[in-house]
C-alpha atoms as a PDB file:
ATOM      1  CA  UNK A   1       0.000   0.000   0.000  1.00  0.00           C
ATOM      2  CA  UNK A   2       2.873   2.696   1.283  1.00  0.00           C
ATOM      3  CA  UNK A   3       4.620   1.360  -2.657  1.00  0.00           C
ATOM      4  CA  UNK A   4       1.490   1.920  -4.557  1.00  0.00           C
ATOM      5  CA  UNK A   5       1.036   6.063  -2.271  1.00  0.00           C
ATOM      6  CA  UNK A   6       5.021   6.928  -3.024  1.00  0.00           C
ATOM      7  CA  UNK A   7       4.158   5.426  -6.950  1.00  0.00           C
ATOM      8  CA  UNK A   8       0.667   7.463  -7.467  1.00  0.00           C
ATOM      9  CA  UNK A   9       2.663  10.900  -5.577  1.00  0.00           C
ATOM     10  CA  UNK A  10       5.139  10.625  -7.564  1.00  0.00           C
ATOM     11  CA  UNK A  11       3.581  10.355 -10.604  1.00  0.00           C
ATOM     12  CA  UNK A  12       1.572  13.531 -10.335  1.00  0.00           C
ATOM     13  CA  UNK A  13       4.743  14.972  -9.152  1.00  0.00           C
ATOM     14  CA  UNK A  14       6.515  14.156 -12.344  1.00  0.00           C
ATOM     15  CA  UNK A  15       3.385  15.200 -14.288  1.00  0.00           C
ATOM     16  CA  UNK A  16       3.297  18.568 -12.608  1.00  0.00           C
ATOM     17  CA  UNK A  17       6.810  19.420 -13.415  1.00  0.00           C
ATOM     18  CA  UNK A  18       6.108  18.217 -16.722  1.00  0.00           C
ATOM     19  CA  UNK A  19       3.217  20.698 -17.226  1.00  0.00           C
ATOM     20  CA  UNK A  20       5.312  23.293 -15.664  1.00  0.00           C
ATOM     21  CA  UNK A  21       8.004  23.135 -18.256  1.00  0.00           C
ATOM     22  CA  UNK A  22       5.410  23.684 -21.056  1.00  0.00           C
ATOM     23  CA  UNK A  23       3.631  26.255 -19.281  1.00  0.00           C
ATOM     24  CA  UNK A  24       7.151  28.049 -18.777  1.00  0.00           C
ATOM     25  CA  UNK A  25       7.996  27.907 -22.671  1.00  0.00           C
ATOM     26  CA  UNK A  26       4.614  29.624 -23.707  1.00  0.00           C
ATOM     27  CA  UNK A  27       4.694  32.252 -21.264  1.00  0.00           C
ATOM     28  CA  UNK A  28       6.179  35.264 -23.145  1.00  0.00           C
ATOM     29  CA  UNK A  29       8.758  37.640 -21.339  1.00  0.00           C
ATOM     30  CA  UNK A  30       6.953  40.291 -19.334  1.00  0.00           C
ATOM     31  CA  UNK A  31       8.051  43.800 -19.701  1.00  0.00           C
ATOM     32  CA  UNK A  32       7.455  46.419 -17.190  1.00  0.00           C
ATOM     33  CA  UNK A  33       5.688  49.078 -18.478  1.00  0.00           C
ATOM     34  CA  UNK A  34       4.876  47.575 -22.065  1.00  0.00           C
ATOM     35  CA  UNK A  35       0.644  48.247 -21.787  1.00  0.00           C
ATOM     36  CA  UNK A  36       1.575  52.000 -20.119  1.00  0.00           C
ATOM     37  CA  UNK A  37       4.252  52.987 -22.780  1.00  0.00           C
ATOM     38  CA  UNK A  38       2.092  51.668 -26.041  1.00  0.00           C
ATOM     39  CA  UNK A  39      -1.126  53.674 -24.719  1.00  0.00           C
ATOM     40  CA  UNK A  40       0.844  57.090 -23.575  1.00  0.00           C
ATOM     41  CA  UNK A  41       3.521  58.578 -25.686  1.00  0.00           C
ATOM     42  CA  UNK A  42       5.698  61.322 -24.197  1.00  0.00           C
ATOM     43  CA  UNK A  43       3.625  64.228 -26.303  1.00  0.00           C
ATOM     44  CA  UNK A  44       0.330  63.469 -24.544  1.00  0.00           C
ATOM     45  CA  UNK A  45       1.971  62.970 -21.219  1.00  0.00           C
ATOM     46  CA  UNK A  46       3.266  66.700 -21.898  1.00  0.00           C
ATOM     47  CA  UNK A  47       0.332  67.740 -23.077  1.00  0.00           C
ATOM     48  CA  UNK A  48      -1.855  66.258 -20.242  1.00  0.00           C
ATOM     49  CA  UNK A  49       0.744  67.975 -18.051  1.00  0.00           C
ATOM     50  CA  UNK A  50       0.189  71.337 -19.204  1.00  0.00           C
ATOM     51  CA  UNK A  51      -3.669  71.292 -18.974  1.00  0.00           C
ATOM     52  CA  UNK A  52      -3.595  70.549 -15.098  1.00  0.00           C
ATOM     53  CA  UNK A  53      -1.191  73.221 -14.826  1.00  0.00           C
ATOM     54  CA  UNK A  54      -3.634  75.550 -17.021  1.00  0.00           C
ATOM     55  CA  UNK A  55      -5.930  74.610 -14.705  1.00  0.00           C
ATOM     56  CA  UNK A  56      -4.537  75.447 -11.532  1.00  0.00           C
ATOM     57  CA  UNK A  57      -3.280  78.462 -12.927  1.00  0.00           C
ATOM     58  CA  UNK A  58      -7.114  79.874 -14.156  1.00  0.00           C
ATOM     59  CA  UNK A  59      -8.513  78.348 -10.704  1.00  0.00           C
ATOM     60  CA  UNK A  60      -5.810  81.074  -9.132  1.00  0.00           C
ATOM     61  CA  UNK A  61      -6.736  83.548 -11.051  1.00  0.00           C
ATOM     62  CA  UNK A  62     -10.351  83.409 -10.437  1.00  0.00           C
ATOM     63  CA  UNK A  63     -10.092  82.975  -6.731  1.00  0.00           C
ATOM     64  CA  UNK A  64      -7.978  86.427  -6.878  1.00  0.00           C
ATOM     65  CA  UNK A  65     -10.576  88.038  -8.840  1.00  0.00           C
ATOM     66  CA  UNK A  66     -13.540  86.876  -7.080  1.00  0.00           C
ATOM     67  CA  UNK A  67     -12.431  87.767  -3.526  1.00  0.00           C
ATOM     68  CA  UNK A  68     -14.084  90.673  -2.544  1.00  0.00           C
ATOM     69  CA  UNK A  69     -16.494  89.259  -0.310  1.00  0.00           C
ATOM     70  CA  UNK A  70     -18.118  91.533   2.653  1.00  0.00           C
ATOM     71  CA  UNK A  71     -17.874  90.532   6.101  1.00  0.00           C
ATOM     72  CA  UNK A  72     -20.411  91.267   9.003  1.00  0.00           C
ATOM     73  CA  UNK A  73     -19.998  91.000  12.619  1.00  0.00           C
ATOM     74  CA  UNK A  74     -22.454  92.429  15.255  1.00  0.00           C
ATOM     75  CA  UNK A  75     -21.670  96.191  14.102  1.00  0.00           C
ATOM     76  CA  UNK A  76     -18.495  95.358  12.738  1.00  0.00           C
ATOM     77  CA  UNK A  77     -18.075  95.634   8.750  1.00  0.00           C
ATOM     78  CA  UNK A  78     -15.561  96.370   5.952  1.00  0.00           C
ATOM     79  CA  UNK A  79     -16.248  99.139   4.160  1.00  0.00           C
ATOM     80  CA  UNK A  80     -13.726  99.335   1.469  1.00  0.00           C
ATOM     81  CA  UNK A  81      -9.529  97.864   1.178  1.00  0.00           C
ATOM     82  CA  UNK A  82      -6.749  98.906  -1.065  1.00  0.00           C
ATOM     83  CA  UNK A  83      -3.949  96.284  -1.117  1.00  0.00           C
ATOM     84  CA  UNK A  84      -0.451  98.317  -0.908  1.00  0.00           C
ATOM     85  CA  UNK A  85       1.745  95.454  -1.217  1.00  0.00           C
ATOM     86  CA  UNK A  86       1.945  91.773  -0.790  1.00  0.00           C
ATOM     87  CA  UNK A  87       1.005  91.642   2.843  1.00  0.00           C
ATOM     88  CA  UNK A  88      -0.061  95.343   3.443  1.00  0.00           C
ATOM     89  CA  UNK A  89      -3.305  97.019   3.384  1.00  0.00           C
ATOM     90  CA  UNK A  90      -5.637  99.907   3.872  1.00  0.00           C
ATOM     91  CA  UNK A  91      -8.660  98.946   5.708  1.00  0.00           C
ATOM     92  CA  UNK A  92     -11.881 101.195   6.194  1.00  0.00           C
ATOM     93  CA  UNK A  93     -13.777  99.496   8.758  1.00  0.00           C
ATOM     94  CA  UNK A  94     -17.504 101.001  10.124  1.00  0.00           C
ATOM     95  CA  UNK A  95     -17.983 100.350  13.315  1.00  0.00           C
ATOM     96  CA  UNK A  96     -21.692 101.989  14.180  1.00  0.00           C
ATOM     97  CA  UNK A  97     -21.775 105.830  13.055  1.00  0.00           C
ATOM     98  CA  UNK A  98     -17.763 105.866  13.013  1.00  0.00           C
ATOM     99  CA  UNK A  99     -15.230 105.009   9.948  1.00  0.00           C
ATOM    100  CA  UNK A 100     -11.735 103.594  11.146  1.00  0.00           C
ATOM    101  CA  UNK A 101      -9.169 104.178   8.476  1.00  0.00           C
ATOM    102  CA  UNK A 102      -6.642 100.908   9.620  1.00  0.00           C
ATOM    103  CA  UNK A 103      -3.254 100.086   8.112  1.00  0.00           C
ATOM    104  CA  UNK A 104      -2.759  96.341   8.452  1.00  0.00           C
ATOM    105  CA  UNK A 105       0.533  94.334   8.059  1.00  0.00           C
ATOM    106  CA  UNK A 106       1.246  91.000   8.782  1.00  0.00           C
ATOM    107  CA  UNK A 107       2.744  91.852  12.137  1.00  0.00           C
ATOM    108  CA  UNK A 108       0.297  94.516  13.198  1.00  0.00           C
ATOM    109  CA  UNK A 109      -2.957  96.775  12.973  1.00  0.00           C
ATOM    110  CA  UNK A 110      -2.571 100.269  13.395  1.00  0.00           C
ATOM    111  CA  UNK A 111      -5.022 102.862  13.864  1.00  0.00           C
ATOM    112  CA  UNK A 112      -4.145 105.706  11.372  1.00  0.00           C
ATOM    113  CA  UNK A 113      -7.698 107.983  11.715  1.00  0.00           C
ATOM    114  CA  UNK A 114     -11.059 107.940  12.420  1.00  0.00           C
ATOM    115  CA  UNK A 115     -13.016 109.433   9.574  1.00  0.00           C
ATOM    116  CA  UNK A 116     -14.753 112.750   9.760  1.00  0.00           C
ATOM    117  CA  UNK A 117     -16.981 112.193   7.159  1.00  0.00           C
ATOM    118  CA  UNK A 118     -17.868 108.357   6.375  1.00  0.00           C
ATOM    119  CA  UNK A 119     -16.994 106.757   3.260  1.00  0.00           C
ATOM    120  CA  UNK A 120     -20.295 106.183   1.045  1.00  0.00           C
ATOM    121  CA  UNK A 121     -19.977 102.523  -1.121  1.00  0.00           C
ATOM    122  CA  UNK A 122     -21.099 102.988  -4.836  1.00  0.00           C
ATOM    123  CA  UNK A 123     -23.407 100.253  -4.130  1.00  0.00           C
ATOM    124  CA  UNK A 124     -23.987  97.593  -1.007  1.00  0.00           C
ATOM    125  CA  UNK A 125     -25.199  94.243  -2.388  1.00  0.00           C
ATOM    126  CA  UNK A 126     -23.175  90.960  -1.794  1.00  0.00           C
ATOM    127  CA  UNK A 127     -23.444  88.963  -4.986  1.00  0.00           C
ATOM    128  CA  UNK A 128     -22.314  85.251  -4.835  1.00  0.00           C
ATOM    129  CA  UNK A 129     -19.883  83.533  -6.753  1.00  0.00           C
ATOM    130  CA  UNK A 130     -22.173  81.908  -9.120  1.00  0.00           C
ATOM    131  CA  UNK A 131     -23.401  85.388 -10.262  1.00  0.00           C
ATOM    132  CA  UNK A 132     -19.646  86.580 -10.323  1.00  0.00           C
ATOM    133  CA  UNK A 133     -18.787  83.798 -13.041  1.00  0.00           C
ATOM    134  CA  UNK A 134     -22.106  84.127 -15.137  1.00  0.00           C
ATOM    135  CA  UNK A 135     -21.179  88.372 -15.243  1.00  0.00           C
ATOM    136  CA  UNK A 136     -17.470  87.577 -15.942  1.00  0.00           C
ATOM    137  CA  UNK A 137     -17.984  84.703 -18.842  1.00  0.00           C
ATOM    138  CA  UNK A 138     -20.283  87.308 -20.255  1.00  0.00           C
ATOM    139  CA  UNK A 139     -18.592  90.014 -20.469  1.00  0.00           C
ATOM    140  CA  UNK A 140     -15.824  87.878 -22.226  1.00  0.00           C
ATOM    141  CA  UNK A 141     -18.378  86.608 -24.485  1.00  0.00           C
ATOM    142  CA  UNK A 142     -19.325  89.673 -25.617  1.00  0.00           C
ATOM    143  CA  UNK A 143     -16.082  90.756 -26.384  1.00  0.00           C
ATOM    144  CA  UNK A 144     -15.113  88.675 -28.144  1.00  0.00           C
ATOM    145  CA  UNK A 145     -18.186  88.626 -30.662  1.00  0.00           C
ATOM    146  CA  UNK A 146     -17.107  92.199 -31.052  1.00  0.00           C
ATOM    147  CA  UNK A 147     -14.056  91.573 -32.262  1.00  0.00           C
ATOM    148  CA  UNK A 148     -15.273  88.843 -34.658  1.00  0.00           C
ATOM    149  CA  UNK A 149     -18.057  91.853 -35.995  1.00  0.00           C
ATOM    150  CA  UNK A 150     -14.666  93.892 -36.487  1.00  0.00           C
ATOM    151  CA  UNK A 151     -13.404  92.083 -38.367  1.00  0.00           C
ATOM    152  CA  UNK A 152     -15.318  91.472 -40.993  1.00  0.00           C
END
C-alpha cells in the first residue's frame, strides 16, 4: 500500500513538473511598463501635463478676482480695502456711526484715523460667486463677438 502512495505521488509529481516546463515555454517575457508605454507617448503625457497646470493656474486667477467678499460681525463691517503690497493694506472698517481708516501688516494693525466724514460705497449688495462667473464669462463673451463683428 505505502509502494502503490510513493508510486501514485510521484507520478503527479513528475506530471506537474512536466506541465510546468510547457507552461514556462509559452509564457512570453513580461516587460514592465509595455501596456503603459504603447497607450501614452511622451507628447500626450506633456500635453496632459500642461492642462492641469492651465488649470490650476485659471482656478488662481479666479479665486484672486472673485475675492471681494463683505464681512459682518455684530456692528463690525468692511467698508472698502486697497492692497499696498503683498502683505499690506488699507482697511476702512464702520464700526456703528464711526469710519476707522486701519493700516494692516502682517505683524500689526494700526489705527491711522477715524473718519470725519464716512466713506459712502457705490453700491452695497453681496453677490455670490455663481453670479460673479455668469457676469465675468459674459462680459468675455461679448467681447469677443465684437471683435469677430470687427473684423469682418
Amino acid at each position: 500500500m505505502k509502494k502503490l502512495l510513493i508510486l501514485t505521488s510521484s507520478w503527479f509529481i513528475c506530471l506537474t513538473f512536466a506541465n510546468a516546463a510547457s507552461v514556462v515555454e509559452k509564457v512570453e517575457s513580461v516587460e514592465v511598463g509595455k501596456h503603459v508605454a504603447a497607450n501614452m507617448d511622451a507628447m500626450s503625457m506633456i500635453l496632459s501635463l500642461l492642462m492641469v497646470l492651465a488649470v490650476i493656474v485659471v482656478s488662481a486667477v479666479i479665486l484672486k478676482r472673485f475675492q471681494g467678499v463683505q464681512h459682518n460681525l455684530k456692528g463690525l463691517k468692511i467698508v472698502t480695502s486697497l492692497h499696498l503690497g503683498a502683505k499690506e493694506k488699507l482697511v476702512v472698517v464702520q464700526s456703528g456711526d464711526k469710519q476707522l481708516l486701519l493700516g494692516v501688516t502682517a505683524q500689526q494693525i494700526t489705527l491711522l484715523e477715524t473718519l470725519d466724514e464716512p466713506i459712502v460705497t457705490g453700491q452695497e449688495k453681496s453677490i455670490d460667486f455663481a453670479q460673479s462667473i455668469a457676469k465675468f464669462l459674459k462680459q468675455k463673451t461679448v467681447k469677443s463677438y465684437e471683435q469677430q463683428n470687427d473684423k469682418q
